[in-house]
PDB file of N, CA and C in Angstrom:
ATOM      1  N   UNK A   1       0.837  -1.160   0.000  1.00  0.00           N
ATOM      2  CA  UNK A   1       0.000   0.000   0.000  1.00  0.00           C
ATOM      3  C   UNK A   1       0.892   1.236   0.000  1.00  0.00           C
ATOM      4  N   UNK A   2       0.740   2.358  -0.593  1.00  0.00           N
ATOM      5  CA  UNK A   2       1.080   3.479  -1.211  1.00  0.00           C
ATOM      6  C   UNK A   2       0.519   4.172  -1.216  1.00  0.00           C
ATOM      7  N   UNK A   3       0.604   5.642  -1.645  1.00  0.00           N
ATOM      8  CA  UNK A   3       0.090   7.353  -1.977  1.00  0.00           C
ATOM      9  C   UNK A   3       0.841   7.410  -2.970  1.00  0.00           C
ATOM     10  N   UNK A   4       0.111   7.630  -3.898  1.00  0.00           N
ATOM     11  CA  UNK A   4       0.534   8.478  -5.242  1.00  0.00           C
ATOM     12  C   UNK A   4      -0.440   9.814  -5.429  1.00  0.00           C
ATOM     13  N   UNK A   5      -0.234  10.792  -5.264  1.00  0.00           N
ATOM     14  CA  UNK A   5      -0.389  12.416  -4.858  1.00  0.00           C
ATOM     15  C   UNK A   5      -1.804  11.832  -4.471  1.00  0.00           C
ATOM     16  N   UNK A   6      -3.110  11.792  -5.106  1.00  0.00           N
ATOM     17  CA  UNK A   6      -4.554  11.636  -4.333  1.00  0.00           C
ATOM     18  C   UNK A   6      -4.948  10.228  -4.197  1.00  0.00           C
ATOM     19  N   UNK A   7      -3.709   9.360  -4.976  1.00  0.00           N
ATOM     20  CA  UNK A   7      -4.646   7.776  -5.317  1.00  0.00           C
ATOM     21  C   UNK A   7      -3.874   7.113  -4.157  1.00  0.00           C
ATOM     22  N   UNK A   8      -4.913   6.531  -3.172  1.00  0.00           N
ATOM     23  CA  UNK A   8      -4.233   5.280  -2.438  1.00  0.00           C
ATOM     24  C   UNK A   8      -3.966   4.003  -3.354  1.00  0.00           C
ATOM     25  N   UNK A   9      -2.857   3.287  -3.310  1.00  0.00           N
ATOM     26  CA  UNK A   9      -2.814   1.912  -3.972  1.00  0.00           C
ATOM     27  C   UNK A   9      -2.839   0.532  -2.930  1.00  0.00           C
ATOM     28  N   UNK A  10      -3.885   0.260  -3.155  1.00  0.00           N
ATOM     29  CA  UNK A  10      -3.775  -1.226  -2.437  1.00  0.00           C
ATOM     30  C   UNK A  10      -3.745  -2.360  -3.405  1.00  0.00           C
ATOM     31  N   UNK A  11      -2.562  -3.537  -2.275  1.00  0.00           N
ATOM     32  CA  UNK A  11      -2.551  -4.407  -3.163  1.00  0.00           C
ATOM     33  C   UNK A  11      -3.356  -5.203  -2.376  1.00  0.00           C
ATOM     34  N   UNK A  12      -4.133  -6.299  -3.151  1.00  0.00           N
ATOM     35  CA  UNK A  12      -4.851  -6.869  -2.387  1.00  0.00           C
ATOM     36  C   UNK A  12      -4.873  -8.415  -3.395  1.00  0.00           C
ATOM     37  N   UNK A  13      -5.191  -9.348  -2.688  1.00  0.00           N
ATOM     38  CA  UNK A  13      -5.389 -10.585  -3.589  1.00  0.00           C
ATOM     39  C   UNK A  13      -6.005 -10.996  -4.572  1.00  0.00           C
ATOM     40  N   UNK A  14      -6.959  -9.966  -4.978  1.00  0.00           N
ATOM     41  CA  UNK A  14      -7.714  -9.829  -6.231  1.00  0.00           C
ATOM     42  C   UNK A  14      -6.968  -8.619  -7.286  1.00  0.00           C
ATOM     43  N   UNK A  15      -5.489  -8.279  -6.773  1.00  0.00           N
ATOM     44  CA  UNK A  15      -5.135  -7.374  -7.604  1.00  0.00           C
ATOM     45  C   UNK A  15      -5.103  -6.006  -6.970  1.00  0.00           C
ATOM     46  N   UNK A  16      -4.660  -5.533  -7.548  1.00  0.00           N
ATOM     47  CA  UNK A  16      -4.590  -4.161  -7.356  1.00  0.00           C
ATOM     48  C   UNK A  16      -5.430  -2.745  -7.007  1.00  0.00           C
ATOM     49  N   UNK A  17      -5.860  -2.224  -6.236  1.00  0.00           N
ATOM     50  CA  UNK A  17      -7.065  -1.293  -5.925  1.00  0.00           C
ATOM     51  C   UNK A  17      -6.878  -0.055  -5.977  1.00  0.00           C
ATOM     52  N   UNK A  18      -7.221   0.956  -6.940  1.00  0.00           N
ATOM     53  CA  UNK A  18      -6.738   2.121  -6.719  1.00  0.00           C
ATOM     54  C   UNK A  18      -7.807   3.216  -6.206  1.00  0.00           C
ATOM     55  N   UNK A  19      -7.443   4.306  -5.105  1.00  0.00           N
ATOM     56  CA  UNK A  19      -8.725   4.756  -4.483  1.00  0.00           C
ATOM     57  C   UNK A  19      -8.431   5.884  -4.617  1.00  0.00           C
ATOM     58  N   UNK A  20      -9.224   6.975  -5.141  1.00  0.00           N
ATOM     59  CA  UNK A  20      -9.097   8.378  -4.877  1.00  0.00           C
ATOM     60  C   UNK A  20      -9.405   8.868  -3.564  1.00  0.00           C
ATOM     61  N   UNK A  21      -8.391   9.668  -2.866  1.00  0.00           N
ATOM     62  CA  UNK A  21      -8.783   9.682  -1.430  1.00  0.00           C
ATOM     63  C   UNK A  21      -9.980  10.862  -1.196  1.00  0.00           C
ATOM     64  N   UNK A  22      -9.832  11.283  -2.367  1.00  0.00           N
ATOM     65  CA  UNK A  22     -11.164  12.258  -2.275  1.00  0.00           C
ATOM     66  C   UNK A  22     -12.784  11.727  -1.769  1.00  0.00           C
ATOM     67  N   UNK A  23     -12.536  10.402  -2.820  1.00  0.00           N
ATOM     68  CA  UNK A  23     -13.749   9.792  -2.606  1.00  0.00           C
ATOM     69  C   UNK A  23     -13.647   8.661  -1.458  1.00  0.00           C
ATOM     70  N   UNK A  24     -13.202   8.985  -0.274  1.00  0.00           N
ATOM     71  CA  UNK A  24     -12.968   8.242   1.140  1.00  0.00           C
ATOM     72  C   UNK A  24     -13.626   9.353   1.997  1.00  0.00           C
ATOM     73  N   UNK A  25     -15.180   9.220   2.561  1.00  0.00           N
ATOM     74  CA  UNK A  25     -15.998   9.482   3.457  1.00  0.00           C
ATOM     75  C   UNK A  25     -14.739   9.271   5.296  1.00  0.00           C
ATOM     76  N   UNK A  26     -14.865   7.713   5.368  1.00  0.00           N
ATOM     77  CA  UNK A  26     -14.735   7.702   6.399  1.00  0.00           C
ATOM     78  C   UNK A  26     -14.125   6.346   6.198  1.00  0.00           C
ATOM     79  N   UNK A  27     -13.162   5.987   7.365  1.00  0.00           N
ATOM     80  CA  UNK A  27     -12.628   4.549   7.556  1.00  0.00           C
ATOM     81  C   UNK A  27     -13.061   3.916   8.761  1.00  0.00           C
ATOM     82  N   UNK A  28     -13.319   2.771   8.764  1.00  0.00           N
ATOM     83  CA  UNK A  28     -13.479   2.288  10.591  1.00  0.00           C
ATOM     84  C   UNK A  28     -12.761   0.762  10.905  1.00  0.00           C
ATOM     85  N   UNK A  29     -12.036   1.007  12.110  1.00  0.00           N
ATOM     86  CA  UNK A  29     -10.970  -0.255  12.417  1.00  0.00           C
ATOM     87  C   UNK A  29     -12.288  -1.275  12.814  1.00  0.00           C
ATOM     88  N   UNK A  30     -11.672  -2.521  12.275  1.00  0.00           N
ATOM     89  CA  UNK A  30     -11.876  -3.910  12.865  1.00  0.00           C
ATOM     90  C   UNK A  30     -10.928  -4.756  12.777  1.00  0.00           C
ATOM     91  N   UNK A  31     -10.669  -4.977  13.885  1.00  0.00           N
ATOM     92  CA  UNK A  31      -9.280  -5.938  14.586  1.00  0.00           C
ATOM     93  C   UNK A  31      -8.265  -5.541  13.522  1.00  0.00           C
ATOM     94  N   UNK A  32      -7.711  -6.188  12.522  1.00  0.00           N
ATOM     95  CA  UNK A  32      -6.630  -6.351  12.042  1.00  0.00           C
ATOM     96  C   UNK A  32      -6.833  -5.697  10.239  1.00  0.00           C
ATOM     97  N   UNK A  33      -8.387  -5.621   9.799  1.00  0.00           N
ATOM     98  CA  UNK A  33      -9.038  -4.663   8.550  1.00  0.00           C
ATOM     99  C   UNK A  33      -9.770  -3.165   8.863  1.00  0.00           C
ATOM    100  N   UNK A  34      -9.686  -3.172   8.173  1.00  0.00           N
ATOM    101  CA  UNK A  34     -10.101  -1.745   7.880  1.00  0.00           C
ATOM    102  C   UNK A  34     -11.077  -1.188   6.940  1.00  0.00           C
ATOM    103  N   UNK A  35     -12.641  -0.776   7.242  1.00  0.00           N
ATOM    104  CA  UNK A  35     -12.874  -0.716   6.226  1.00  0.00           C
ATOM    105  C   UNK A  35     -13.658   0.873   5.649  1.00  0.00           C
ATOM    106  N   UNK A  36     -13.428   1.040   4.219  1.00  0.00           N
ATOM    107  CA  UNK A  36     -13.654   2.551   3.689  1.00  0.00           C
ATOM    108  C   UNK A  36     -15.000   2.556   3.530  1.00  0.00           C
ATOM    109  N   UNK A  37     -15.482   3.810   3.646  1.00  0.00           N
ATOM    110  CA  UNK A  37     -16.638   3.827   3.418  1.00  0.00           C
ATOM    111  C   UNK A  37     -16.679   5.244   2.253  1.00  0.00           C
ATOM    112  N   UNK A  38     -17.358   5.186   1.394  1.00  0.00           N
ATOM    113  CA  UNK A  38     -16.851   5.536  -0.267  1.00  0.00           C
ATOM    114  C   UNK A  38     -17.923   6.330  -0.694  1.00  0.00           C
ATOM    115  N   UNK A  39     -17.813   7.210  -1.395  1.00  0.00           N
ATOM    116  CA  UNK A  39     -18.994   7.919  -1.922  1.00  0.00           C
ATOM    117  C   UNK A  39     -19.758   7.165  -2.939  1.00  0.00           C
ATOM    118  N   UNK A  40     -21.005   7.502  -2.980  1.00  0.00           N
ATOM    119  CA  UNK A  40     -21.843   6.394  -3.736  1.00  0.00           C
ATOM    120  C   UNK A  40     -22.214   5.438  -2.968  1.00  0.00           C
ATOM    121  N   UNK A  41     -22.384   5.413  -1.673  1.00  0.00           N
ATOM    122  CA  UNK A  41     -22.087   4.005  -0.838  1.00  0.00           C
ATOM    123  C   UNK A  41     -21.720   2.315  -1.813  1.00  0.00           C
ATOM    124  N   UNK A  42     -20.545   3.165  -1.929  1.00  0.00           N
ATOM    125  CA  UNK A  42     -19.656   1.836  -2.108  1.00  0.00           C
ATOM    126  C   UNK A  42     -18.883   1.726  -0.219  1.00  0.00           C
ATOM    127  N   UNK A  43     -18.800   0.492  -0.488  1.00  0.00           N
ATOM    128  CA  UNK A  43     -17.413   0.105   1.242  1.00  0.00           C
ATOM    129  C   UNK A  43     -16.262  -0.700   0.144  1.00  0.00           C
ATOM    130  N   UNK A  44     -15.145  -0.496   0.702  1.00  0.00           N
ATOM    131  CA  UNK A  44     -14.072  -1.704   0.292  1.00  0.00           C
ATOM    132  C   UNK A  44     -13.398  -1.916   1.795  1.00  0.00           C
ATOM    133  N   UNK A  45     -13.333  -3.548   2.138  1.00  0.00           N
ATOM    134  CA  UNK A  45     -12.708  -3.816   2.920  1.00  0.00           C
ATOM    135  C   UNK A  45     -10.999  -4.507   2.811  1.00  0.00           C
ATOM    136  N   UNK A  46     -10.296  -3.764   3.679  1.00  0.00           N
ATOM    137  CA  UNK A  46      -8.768  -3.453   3.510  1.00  0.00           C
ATOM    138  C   UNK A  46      -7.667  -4.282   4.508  1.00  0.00           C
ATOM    139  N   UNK A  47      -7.222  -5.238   4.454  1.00  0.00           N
ATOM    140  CA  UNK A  47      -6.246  -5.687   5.297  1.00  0.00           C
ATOM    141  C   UNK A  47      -5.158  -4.640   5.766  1.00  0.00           C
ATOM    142  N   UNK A  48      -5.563  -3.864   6.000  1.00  0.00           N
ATOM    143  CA  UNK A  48      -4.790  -2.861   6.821  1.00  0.00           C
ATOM    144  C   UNK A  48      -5.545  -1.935   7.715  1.00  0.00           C
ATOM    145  N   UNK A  49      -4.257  -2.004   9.073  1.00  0.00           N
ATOM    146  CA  UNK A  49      -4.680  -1.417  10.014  1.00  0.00           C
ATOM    147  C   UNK A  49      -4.927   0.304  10.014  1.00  0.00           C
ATOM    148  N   UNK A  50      -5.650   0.808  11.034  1.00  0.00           N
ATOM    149  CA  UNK A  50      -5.877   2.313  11.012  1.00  0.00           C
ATOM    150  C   UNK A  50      -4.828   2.903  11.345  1.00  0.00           C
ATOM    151  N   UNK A  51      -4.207   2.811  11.712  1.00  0.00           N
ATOM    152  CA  UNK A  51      -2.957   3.697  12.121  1.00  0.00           C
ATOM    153  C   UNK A  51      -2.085   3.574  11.112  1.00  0.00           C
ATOM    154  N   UNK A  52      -1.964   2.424  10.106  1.00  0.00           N
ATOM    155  CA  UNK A  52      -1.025   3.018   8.831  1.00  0.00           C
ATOM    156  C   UNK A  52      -1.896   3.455   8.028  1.00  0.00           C
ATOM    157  N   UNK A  53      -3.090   3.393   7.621  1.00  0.00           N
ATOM    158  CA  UNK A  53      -4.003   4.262   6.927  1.00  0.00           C
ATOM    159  C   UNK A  53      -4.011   5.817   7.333  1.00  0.00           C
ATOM    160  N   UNK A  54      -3.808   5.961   9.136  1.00  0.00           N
ATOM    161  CA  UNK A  54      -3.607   7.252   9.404  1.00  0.00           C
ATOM    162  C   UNK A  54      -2.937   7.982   9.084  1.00  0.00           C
ATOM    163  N   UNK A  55      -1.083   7.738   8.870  1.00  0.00           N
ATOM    164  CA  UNK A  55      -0.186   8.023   8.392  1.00  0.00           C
ATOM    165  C   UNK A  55       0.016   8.138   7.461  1.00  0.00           C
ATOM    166  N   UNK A  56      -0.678   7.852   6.370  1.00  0.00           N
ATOM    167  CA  UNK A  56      -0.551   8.011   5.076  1.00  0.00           C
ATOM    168  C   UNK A  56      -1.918   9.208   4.824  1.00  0.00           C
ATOM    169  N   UNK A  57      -2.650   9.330   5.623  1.00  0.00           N
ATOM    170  CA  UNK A  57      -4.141  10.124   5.051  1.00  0.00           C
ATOM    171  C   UNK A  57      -3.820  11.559   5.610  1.00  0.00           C
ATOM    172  N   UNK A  58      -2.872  11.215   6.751  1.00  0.00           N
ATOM    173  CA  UNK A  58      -3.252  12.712   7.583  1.00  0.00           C
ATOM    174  C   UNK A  58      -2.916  13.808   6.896  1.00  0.00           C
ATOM    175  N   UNK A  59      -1.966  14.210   6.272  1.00  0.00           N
ATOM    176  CA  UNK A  59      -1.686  15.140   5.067  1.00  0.00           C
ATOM    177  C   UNK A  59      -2.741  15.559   4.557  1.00  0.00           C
ATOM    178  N   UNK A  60      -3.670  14.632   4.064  1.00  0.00           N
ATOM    179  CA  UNK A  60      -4.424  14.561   3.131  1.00  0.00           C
ATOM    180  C   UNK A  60      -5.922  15.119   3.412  1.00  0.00           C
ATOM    181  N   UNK A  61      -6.116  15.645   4.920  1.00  0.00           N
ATOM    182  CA  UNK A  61      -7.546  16.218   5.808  1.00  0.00           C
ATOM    183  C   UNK A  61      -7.856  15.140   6.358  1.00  0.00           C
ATOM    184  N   UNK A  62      -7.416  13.661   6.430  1.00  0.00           N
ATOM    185  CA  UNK A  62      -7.685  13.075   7.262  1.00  0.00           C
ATOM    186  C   UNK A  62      -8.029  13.018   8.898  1.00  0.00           C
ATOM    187  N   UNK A  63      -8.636  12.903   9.457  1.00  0.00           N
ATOM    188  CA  UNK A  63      -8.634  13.059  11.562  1.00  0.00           C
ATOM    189  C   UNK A  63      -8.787  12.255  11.774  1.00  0.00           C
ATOM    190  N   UNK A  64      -8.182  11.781  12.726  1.00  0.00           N
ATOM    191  CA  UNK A  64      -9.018  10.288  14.005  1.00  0.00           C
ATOM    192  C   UNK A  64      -9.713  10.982  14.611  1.00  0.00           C
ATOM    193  N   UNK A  65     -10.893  10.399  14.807  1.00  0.00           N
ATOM    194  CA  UNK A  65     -11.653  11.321  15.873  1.00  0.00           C
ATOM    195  C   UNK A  65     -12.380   9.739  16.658  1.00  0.00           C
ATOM    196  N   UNK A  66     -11.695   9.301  16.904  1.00  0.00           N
ATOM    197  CA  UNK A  66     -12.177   8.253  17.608  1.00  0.00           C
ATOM    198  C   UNK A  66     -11.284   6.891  17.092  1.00  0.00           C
ATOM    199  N   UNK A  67     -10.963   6.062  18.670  1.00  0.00           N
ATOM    200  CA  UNK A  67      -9.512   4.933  18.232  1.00  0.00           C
ATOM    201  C   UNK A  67     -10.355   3.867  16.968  1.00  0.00           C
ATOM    202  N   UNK A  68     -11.049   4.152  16.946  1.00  0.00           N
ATOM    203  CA  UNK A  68     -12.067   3.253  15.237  1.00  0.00           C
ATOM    204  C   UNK A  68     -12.399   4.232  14.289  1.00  0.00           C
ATOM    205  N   UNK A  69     -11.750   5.328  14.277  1.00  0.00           N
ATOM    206  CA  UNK A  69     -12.654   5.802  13.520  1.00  0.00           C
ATOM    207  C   UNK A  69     -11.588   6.990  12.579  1.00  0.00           C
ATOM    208  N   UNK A  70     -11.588   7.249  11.078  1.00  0.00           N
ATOM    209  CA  UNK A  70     -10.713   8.010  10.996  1.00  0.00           C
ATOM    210  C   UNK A  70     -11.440   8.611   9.761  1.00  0.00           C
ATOM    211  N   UNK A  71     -11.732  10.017   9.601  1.00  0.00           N
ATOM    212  CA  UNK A  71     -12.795  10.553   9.145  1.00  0.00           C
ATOM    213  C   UNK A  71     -11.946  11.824   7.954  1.00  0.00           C
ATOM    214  N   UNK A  72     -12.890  11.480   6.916  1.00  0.00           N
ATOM    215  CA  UNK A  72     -12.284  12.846   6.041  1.00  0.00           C
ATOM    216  C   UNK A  72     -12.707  13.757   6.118  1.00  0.00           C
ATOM    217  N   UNK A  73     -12.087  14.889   6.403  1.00  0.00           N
ATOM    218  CA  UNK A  73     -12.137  16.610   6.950  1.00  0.00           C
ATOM    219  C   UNK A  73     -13.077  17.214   5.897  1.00  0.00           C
ATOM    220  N   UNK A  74     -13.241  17.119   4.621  1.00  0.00           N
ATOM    221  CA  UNK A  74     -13.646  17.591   3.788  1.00  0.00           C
ATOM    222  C   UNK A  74     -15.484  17.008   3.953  1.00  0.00           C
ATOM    223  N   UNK A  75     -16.359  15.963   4.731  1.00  0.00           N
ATOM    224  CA  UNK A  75     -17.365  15.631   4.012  1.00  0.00           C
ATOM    225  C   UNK A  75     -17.699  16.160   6.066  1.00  0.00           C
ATOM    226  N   UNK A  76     -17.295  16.747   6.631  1.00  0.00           N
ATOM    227  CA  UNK A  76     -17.479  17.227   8.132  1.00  0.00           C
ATOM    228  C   UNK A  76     -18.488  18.127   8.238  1.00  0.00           C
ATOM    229  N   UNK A  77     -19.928  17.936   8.278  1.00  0.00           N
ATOM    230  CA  UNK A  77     -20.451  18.932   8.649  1.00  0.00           C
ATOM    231  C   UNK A  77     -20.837  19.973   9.670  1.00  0.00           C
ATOM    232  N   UNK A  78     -20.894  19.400  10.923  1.00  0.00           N
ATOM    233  CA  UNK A  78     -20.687  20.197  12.137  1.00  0.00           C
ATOM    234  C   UNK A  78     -19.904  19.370  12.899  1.00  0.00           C
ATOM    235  N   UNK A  79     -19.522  19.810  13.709  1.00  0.00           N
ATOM    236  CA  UNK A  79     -18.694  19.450  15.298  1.00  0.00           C
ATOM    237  C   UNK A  79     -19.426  19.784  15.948  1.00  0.00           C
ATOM    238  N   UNK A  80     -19.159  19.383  17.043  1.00  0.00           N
ATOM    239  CA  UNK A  80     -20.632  19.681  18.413  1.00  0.00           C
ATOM    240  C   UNK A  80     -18.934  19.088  19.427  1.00  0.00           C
ATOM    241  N   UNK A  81     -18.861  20.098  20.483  1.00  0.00           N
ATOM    242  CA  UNK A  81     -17.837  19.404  21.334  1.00  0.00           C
ATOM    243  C   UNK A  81     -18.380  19.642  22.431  1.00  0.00           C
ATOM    244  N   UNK A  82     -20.226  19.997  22.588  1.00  0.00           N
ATOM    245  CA  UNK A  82     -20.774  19.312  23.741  1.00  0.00           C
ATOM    246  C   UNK A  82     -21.399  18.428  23.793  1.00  0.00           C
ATOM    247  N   UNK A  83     -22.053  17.509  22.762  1.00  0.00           N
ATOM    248  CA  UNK A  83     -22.351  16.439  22.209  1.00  0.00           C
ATOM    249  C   UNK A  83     -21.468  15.395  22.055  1.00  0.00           C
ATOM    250  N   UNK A  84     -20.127  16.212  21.649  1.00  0.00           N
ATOM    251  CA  UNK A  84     -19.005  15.438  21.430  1.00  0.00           C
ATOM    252  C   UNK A  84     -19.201  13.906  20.029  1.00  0.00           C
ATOM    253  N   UNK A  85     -19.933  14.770  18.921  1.00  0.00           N
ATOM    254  CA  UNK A  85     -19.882  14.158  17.865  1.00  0.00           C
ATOM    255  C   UNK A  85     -19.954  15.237  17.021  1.00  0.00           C
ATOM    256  N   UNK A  86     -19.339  14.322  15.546  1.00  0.00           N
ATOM    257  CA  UNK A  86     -19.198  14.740  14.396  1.00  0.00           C
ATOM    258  C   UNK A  86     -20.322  14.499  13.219  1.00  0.00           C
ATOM    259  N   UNK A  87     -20.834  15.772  12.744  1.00  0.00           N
ATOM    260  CA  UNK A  87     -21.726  15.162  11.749  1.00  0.00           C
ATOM    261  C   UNK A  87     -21.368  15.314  10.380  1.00  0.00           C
ATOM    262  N   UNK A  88     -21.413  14.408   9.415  1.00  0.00           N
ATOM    263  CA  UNK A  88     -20.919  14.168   8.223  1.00  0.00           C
ATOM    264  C   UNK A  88     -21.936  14.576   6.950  1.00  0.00           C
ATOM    265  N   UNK A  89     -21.655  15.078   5.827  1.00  0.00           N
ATOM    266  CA  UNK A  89     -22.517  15.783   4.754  1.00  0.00           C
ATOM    267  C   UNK A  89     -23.698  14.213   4.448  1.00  0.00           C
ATOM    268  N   UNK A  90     -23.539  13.438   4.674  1.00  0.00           N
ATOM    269  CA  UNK A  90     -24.397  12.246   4.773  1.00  0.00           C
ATOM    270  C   UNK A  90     -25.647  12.228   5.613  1.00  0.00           C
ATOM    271  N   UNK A  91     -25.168  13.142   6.641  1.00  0.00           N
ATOM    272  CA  UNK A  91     -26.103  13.086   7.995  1.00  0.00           C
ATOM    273  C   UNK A  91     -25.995  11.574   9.314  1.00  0.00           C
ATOM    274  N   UNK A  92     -24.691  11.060   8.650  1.00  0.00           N
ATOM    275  CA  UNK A  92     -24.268  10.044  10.020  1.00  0.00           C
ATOM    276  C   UNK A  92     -23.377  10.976  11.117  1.00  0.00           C
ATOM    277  N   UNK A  93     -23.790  10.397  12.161  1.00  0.00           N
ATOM    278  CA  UNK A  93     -23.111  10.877  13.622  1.00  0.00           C
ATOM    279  C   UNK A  93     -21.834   9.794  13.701  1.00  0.00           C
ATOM    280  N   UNK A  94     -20.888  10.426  14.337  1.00  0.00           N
ATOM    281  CA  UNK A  94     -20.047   9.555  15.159  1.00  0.00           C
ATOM    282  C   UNK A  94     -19.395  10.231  16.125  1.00  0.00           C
ATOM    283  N   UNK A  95     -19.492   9.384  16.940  1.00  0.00           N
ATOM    284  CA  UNK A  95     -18.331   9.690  18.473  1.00  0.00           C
ATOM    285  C   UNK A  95     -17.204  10.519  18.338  1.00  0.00           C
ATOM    286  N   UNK A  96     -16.800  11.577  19.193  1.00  0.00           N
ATOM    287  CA  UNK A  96     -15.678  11.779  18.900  1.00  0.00           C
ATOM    288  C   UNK A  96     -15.111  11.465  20.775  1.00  0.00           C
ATOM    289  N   UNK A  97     -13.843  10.772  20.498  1.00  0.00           N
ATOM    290  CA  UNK A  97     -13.422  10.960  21.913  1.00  0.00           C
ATOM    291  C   UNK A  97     -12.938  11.848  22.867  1.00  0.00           C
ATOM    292  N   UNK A  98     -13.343  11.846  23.845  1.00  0.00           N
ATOM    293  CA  UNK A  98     -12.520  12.847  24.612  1.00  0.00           C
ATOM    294  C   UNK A  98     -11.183  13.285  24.368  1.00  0.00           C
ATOM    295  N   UNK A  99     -10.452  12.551  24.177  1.00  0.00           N
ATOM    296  CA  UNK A  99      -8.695  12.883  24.506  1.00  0.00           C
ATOM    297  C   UNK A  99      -8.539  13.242  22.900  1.00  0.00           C
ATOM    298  N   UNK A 100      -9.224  13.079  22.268  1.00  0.00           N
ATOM    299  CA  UNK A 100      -9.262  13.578  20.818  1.00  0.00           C
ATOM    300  C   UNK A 100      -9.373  15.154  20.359  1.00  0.00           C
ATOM    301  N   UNK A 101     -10.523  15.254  21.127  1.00  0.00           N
ATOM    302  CA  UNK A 101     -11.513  16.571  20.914  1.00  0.00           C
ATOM    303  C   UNK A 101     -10.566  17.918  20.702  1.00  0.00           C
ATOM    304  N   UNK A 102      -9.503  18.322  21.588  1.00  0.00           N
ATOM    305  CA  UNK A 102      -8.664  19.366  20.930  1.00  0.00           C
ATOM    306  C   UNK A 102      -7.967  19.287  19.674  1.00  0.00           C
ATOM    307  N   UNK A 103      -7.440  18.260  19.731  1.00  0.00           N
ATOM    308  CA  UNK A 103      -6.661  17.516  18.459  1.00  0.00           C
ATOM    309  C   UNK A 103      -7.482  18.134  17.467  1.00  0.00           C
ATOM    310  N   UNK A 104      -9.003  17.275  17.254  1.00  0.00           N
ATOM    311  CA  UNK A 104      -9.611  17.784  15.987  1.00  0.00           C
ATOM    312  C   UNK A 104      -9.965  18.951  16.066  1.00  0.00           C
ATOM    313  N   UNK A 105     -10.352  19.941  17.186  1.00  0.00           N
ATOM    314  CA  UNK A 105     -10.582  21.349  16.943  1.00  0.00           C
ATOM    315  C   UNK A 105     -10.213  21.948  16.629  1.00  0.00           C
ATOM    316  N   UNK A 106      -8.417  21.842  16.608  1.00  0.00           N
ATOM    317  CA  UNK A 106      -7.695  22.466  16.182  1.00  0.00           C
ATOM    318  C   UNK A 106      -6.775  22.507  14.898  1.00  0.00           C
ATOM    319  N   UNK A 107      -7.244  21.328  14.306  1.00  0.00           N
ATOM    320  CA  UNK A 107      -7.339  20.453  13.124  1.00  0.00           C
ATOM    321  C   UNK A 107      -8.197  20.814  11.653  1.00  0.00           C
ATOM    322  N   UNK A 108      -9.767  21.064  12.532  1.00  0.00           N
ATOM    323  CA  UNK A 108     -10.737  21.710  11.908  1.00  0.00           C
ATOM    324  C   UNK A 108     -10.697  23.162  11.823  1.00  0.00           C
ATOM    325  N   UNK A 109     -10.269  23.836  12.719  1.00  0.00           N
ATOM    326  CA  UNK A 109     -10.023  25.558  12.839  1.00  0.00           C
ATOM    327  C   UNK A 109      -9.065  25.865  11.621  1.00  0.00           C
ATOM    328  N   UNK A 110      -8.003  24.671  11.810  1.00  0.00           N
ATOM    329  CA  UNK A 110      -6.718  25.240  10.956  1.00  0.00           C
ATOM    330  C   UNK A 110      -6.778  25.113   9.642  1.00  0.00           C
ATOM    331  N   UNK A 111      -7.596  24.215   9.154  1.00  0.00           N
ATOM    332  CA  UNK A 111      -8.049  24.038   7.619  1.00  0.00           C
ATOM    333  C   UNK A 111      -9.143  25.228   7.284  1.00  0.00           C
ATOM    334  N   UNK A 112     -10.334  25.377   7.932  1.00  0.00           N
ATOM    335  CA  UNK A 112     -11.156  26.897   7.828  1.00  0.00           C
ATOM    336  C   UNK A 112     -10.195  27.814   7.676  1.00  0.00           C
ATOM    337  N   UNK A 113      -8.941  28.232   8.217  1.00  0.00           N
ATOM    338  CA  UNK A 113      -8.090  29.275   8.211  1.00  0.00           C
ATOM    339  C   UNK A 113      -7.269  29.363   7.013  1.00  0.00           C
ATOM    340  N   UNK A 114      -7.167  28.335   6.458  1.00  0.00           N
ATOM    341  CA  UNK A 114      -6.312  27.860   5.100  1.00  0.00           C
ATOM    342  C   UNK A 114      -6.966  28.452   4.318  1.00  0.00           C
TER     343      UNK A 114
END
């Protein structure tokens, strides 16, 4: 697995997968996969963990906003950090964690400022 400027490359046993990270909503860990959740509701599920998906996305507007959960900055529709969730141009909620919550505020502030 790779970044080539917007395309993630996964290799996977059916070949090769190429993903525009544009079109990556949201990712969510399970045990040892990972899986995208895609505009168009497409999902592809990924033998790779969130934390090297993190490292490769964060550049890219990626956030963790929760240890399952790693969300693209761009489809974010509100923050609520007394609710302490994120709402997405979809209209799904998710958790954001506590020990998170500055991280992404300041995450989200700094891209508005861009």
């Amino acid at each position: 697995m790779h970044l080539n400027d917007n395309i993630l490359v996964i290799y996977g046993r059916n070949g090769i997968n190429f993903v525009d990270t544009c079109s990556i909503i949201r990712i969510v860990a399970s045990s040892s996969y990972s899986k995208m959740f895609l505009t168009g509701g497409r999902t592809m599920v990924v033998t790779i963990v969130l934390k090297s998906l993190e490292e490769l996305l964060v550049d890219k507007g990626f956030v963790r906003v929760h240890r399952s959960h790693l969300v693209n900055s761009a489809y974010i529709q509100t923050y609520n950090s007394i609710n302490m969730k994120i709402v997405l141009r979809n209209n799904e909620q998710i958790a954001i964690s506590r020990r998170r919550s500055m991280d992404i505020r300041k995450r989200l502030t700094a891209k508005k400022a861009a």
